[in-house]
PDB file of N, CA and C in Angstrom:
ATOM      1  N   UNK A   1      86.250 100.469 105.840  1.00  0.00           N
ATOM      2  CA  UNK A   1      87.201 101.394 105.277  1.00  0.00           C
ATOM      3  C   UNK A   1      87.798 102.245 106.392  1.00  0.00           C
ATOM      4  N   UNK A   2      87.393 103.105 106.856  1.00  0.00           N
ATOM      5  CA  UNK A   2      87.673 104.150 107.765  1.00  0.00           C
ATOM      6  C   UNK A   2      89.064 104.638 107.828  1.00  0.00           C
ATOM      7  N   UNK A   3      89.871 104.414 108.673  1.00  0.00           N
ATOM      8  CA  UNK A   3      91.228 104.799 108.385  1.00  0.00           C
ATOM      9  C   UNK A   3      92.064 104.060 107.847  1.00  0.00           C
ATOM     10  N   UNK A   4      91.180 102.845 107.202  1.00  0.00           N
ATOM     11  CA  UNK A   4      92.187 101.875 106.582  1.00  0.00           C
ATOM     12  C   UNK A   4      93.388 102.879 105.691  1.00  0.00           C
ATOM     13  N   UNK A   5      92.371 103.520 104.973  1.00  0.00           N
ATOM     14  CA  UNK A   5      92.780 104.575 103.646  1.00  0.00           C
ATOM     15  C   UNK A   5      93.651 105.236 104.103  1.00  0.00           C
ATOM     16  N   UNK A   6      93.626 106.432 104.961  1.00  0.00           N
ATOM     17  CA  UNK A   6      94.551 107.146 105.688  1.00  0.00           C
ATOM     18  C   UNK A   6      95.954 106.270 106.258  1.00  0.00           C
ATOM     19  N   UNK A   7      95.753 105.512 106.722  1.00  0.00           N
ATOM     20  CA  UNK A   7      96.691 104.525 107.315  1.00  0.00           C
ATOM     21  C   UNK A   7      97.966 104.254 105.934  1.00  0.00           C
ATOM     22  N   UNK A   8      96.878 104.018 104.633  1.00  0.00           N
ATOM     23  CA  UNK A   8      97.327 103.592 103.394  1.00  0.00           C
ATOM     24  C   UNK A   8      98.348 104.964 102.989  1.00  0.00           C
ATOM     25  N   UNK A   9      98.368 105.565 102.564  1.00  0.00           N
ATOM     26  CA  UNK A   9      98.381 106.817 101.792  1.00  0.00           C
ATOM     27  C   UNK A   9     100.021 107.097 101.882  1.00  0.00           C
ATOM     28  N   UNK A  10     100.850 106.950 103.007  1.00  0.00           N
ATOM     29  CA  UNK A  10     102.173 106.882 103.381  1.00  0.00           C
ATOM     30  C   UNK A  10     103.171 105.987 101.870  1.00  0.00           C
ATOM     31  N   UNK A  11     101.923 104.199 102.263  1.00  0.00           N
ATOM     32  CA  UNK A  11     102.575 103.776 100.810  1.00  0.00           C
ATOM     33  C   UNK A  11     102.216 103.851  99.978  1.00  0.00           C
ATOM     34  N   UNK A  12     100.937 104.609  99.426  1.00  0.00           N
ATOM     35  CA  UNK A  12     100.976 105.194  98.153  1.00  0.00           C
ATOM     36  C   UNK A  12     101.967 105.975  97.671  1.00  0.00           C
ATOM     37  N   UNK A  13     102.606 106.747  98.874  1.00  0.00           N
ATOM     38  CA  UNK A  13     103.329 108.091  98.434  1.00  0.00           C
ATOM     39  C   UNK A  13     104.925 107.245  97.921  1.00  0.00           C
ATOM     40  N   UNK A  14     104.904 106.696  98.962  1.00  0.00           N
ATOM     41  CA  UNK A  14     106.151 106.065  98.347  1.00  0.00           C
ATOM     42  C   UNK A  14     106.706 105.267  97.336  1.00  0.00           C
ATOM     43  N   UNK A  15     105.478 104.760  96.652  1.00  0.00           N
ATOM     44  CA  UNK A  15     105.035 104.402  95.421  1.00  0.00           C
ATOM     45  C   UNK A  15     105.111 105.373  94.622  1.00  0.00           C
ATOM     46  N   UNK A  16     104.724 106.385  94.855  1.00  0.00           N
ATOM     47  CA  UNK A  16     104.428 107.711  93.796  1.00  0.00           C
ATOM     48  C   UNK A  16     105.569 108.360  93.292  1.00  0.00           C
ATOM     49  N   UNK A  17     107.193 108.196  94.722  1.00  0.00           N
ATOM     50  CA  UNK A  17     107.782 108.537  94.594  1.00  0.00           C
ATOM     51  C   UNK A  17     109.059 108.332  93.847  1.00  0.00           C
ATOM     52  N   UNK A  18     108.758 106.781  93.516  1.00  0.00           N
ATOM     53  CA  UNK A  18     109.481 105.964  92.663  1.00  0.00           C
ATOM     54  C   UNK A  18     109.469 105.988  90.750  1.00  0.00           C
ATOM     55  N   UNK A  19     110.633 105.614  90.504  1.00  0.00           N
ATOM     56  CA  UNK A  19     110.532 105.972  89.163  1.00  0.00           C
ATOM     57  C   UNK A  19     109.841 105.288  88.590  1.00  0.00           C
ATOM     58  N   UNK A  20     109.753 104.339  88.932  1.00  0.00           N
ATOM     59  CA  UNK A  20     108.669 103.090  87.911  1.00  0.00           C
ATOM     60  C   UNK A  20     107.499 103.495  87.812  1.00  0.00           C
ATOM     61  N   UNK A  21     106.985 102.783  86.758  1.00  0.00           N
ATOM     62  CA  UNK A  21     105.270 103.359  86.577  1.00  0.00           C
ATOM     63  C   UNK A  21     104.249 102.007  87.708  1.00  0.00           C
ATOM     64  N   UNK A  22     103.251 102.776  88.495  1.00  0.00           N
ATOM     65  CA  UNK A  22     102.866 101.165  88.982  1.00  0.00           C
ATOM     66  C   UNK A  22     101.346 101.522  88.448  1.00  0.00           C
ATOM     67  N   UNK A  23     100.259 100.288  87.830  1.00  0.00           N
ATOM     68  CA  UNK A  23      99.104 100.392  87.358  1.00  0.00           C
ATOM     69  C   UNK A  23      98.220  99.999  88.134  1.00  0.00           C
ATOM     70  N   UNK A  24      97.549  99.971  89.009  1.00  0.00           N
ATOM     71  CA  UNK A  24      96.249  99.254  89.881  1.00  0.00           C
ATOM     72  C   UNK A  24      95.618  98.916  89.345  1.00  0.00           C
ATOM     73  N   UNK A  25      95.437  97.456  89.125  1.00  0.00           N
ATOM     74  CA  UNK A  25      94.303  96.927  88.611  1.00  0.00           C
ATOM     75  C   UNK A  25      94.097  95.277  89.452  1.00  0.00           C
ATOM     76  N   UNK A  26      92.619  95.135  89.251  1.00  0.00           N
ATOM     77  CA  UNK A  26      92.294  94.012  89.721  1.00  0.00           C
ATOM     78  C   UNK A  26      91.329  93.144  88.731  1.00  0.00           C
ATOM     79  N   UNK A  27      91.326  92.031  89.286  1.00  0.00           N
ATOM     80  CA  UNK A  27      90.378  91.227  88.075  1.00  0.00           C
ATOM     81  C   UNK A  27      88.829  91.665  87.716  1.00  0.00           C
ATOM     82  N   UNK A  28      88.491  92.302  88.709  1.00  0.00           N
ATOM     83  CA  UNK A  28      87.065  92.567  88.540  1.00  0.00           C
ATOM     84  C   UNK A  28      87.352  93.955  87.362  1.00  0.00           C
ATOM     85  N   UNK A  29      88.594  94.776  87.597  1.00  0.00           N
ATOM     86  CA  UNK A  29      88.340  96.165  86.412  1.00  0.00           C
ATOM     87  C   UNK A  29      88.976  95.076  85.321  1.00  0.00           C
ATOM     88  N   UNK A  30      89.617  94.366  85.787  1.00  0.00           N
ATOM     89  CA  UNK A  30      89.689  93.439  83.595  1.00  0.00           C
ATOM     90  C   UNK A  30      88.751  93.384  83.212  1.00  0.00           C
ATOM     91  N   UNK A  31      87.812  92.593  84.107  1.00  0.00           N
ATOM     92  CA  UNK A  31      86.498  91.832  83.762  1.00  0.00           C
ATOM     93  C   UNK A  31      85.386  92.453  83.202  1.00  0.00           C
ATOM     94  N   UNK A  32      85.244  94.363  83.937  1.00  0.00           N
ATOM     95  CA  UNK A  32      84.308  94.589  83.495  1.00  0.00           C
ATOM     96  C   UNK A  32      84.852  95.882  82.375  1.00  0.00           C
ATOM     97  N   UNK A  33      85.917  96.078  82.136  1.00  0.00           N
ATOM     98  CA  UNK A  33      86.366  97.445  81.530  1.00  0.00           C
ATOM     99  C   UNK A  33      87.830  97.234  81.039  1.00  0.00           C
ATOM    100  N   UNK A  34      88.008  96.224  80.968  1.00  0.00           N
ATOM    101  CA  UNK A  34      89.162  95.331  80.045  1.00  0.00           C
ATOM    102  C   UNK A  34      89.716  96.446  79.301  1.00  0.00           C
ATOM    103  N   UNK A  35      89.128  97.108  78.019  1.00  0.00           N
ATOM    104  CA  UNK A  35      90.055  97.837  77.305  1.00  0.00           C
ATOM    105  C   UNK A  35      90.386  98.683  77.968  1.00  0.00           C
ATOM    106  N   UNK A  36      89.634  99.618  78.786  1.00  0.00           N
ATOM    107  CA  UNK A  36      90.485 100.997  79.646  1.00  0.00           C
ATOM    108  C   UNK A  36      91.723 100.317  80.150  1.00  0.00           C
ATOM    109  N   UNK A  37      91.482  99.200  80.987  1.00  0.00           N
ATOM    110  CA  UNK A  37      92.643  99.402  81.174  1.00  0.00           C
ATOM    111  C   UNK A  37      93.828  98.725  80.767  1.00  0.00           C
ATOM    112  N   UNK A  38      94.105  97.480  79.551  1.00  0.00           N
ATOM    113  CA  UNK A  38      94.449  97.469  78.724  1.00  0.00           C
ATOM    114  C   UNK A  38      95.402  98.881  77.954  1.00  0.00           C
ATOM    115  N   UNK A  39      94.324  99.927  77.522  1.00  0.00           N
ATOM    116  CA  UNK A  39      94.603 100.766  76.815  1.00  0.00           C
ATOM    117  C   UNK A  39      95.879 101.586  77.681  1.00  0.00           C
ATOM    118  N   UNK A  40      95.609 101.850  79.108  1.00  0.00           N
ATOM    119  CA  UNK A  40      96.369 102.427  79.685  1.00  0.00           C
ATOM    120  C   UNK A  40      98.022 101.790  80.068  1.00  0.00           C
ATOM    121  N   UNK A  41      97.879 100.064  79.991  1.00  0.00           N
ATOM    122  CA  UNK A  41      99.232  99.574  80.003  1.00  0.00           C
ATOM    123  C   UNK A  41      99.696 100.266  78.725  1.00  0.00           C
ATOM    124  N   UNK A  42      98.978  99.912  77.971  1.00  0.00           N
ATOM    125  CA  UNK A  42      99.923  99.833  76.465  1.00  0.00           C
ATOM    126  C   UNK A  42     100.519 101.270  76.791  1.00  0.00           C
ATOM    127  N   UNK A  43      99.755 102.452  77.125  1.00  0.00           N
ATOM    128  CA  UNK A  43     100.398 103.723  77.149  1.00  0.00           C
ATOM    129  C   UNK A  43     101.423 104.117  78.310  1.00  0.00           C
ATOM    130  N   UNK A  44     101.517 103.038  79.178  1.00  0.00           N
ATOM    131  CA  UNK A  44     102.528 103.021  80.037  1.00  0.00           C
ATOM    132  C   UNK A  44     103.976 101.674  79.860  1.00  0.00           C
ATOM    133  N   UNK A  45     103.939 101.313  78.693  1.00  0.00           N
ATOM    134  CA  UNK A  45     104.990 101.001  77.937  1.00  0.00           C
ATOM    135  C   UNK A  45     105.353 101.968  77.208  1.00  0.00           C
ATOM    136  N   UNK A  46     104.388 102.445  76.436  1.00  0.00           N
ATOM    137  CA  UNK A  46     104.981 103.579  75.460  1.00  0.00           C
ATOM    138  C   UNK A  46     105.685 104.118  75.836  1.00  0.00           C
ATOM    139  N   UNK A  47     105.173 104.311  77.238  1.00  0.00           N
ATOM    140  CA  UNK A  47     105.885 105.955  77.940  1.00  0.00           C
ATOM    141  C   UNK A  47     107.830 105.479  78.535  1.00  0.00           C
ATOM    142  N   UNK A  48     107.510 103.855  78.790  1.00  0.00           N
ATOM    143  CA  UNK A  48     108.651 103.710  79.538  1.00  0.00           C
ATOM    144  C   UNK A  48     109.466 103.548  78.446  1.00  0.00           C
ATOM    145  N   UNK A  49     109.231 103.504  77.199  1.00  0.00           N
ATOM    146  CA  UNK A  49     110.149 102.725  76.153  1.00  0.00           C
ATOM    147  C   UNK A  49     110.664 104.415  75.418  1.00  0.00           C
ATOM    148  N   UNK A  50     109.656 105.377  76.078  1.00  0.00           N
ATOM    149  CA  UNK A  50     110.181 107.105  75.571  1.00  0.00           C
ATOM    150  C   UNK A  50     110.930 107.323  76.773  1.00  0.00           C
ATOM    151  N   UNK A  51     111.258 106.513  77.992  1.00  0.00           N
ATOM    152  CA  UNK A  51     112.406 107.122  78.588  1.00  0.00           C
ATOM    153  C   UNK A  51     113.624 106.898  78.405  1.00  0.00           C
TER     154      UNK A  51
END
């Protein structure tokens, strides 16, 4: 890890700064916690379909 993260954080921001919604997910959080995050797309349609 070490400064991978720090190194990272520039394009997080610029991600952050964009209008779109972006979700992080990987197969292992489907695999083990499927509905969280499931639950959280669905609420990030909601949200884009209330803009």
């Amino acid at each position: 890890m070490g400064l991978a993260i720090v190194a990272d954080h520039p394009r997080q921001n610029e991600v952050a700064l964009q209008p779109e919604i972006v979700l992080r997910i990987t197969l292992l959080d489907l695999r083990l916690a499927a509905d969280a995050f499931l639950d959280q797309i669905e609420r990030a349609l909601r949200g884009a379909d209330a803009a």
